[in-house]
PDB file of N, CA and C in Angstrom:
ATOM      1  N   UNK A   1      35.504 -69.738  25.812  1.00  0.00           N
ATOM      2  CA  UNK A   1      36.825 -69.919  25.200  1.00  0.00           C
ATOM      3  C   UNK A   1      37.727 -70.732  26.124  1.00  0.00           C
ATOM      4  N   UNK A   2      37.807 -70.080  27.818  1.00  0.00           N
ATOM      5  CA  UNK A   2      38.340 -71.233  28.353  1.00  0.00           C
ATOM      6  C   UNK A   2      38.049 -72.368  28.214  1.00  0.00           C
ATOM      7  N   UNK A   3      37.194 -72.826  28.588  1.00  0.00           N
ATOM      8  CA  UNK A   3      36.456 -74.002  28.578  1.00  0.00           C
ATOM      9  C   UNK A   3      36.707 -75.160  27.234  1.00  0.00           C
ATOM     10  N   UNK A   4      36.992 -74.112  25.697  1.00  0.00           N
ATOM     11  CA  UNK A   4      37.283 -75.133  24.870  1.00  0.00           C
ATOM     12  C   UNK A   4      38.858 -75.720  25.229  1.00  0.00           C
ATOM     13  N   UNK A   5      39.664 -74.520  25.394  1.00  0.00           N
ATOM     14  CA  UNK A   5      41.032 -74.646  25.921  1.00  0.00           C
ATOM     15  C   UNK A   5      41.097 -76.217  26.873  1.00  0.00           C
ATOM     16  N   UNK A   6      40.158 -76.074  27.717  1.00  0.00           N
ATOM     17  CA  UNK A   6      40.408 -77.032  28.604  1.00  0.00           C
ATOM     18  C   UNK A   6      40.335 -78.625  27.833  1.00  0.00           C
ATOM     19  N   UNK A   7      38.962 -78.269  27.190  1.00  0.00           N
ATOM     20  CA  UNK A   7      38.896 -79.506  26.830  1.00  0.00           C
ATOM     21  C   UNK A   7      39.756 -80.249  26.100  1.00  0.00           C
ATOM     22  N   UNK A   8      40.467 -78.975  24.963  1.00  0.00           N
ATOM     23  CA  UNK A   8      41.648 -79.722  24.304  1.00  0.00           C
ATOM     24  C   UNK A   8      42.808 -80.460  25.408  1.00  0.00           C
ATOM     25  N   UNK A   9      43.133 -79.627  26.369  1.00  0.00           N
ATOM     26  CA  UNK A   9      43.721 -80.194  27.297  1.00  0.00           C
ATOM     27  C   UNK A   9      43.641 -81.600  27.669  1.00  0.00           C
ATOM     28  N   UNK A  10      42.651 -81.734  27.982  1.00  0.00           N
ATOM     29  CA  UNK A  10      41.748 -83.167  28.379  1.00  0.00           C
ATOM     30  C   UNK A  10      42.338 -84.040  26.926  1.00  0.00           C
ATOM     31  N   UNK A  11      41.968 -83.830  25.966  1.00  0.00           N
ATOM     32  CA  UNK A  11      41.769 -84.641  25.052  1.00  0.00           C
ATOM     33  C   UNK A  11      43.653 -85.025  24.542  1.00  0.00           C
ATOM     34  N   UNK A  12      44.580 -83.744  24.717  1.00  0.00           N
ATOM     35  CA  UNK A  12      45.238 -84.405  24.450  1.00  0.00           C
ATOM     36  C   UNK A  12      46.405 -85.446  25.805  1.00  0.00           C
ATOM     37  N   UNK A  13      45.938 -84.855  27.030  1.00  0.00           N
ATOM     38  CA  UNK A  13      46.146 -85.798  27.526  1.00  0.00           C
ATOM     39  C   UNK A  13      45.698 -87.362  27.917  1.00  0.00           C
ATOM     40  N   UNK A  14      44.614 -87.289  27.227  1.00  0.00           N
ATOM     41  CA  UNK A  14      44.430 -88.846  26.740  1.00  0.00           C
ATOM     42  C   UNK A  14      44.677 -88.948  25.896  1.00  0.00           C
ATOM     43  N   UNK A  15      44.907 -88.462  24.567  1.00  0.00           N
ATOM     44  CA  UNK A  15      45.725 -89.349  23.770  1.00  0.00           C
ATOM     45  C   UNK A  15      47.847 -89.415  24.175  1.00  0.00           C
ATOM     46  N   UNK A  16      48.282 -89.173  24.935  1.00  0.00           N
ATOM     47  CA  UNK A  16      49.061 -88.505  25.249  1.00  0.00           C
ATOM     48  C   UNK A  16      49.269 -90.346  26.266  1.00  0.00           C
ATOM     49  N   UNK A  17      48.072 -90.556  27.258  1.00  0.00           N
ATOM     50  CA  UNK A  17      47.903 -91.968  27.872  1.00  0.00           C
ATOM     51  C   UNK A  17      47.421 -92.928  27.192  1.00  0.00           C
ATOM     52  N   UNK A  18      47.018 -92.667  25.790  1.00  0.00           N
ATOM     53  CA  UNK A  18      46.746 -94.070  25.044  1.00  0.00           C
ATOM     54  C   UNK A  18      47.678 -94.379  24.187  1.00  0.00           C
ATOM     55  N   UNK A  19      48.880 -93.810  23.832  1.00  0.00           N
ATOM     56  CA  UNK A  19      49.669 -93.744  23.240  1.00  0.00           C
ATOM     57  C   UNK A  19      50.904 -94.503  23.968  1.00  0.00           C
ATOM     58  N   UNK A  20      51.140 -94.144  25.700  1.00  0.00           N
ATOM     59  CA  UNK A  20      51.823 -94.963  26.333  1.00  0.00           C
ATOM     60  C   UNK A  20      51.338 -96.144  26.599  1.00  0.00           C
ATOM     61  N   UNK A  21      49.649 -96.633  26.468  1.00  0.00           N
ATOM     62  CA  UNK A  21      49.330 -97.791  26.882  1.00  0.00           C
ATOM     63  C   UNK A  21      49.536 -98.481  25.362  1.00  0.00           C
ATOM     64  N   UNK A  22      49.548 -97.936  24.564  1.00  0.00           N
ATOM     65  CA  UNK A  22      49.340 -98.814  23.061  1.00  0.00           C
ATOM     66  C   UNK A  22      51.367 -99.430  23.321  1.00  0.00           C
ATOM     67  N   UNK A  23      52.245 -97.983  23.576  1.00  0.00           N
ATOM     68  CA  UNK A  23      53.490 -98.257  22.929  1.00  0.00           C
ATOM     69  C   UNK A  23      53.434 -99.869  24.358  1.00  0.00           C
ATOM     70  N   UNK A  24      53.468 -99.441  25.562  1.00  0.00           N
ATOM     71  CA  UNK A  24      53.740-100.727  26.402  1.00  0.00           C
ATOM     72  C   UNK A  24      53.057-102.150  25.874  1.00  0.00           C
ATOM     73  N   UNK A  25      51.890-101.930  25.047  1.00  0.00           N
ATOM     74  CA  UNK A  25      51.547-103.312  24.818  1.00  0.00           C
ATOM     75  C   UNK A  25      52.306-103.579  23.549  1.00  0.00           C
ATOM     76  N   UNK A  26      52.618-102.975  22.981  1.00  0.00           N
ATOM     77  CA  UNK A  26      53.588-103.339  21.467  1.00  0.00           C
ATOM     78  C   UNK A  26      54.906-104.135  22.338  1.00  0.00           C
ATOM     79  N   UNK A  27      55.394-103.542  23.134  1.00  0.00           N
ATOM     80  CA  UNK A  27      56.689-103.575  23.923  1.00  0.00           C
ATOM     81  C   UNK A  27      56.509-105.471  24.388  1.00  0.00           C
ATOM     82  N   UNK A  28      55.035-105.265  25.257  1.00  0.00           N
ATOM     83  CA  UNK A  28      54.854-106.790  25.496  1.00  0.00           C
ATOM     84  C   UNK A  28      54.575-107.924  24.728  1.00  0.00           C
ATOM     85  N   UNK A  29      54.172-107.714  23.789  1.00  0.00           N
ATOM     86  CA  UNK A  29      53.731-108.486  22.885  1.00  0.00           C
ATOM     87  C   UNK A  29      54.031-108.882  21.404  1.00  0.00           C
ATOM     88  N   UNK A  30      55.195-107.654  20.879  1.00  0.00           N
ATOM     89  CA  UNK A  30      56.287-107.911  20.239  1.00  0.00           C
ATOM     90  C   UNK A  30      55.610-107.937  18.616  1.00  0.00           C
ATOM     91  N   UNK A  31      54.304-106.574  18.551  1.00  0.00           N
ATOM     92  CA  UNK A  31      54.209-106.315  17.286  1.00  0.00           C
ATOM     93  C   UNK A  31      54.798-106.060  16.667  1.00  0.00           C
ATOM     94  N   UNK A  32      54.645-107.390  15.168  1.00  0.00           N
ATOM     95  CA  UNK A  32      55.557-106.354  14.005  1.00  0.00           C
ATOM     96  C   UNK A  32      55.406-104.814  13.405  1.00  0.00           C
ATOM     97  N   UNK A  33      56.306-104.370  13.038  1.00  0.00           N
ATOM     98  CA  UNK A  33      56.493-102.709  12.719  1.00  0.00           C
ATOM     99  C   UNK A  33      55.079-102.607  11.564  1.00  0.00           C
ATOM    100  N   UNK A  34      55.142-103.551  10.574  1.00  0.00           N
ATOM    101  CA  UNK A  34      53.676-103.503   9.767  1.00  0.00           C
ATOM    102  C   UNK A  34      52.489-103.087  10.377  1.00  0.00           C
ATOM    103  N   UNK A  35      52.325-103.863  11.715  1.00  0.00           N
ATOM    104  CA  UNK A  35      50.897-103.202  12.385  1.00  0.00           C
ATOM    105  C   UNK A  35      51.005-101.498  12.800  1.00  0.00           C
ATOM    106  N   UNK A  36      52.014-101.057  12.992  1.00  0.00           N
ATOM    107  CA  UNK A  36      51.855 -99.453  13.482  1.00  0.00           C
ATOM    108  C   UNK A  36      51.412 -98.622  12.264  1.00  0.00           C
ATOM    109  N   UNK A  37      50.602 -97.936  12.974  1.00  0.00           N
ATOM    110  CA  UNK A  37      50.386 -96.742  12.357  1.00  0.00           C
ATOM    111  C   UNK A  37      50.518 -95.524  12.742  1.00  0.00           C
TER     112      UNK A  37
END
């Protein structure tokens, strides 16, 4: 049971870091609002 705990952990702290790497490249590159999802 720990162990699943953890993993959610894990998982949502990567999405948690792909979410800041997606928003910084929107930021650089000046996607229109159409591409987000």
């Amino acid at each position: 049971m720990a162990s699943q705990s953890q993993g959610i952990q894990q998982l949502l702290q990567a999405e948690k870091r792909a979410a800041e790497k997606v928003s910084e490249a929107r930021k650089r590159s000046g996607i229109p609002r159409q591409l987000q999802h």
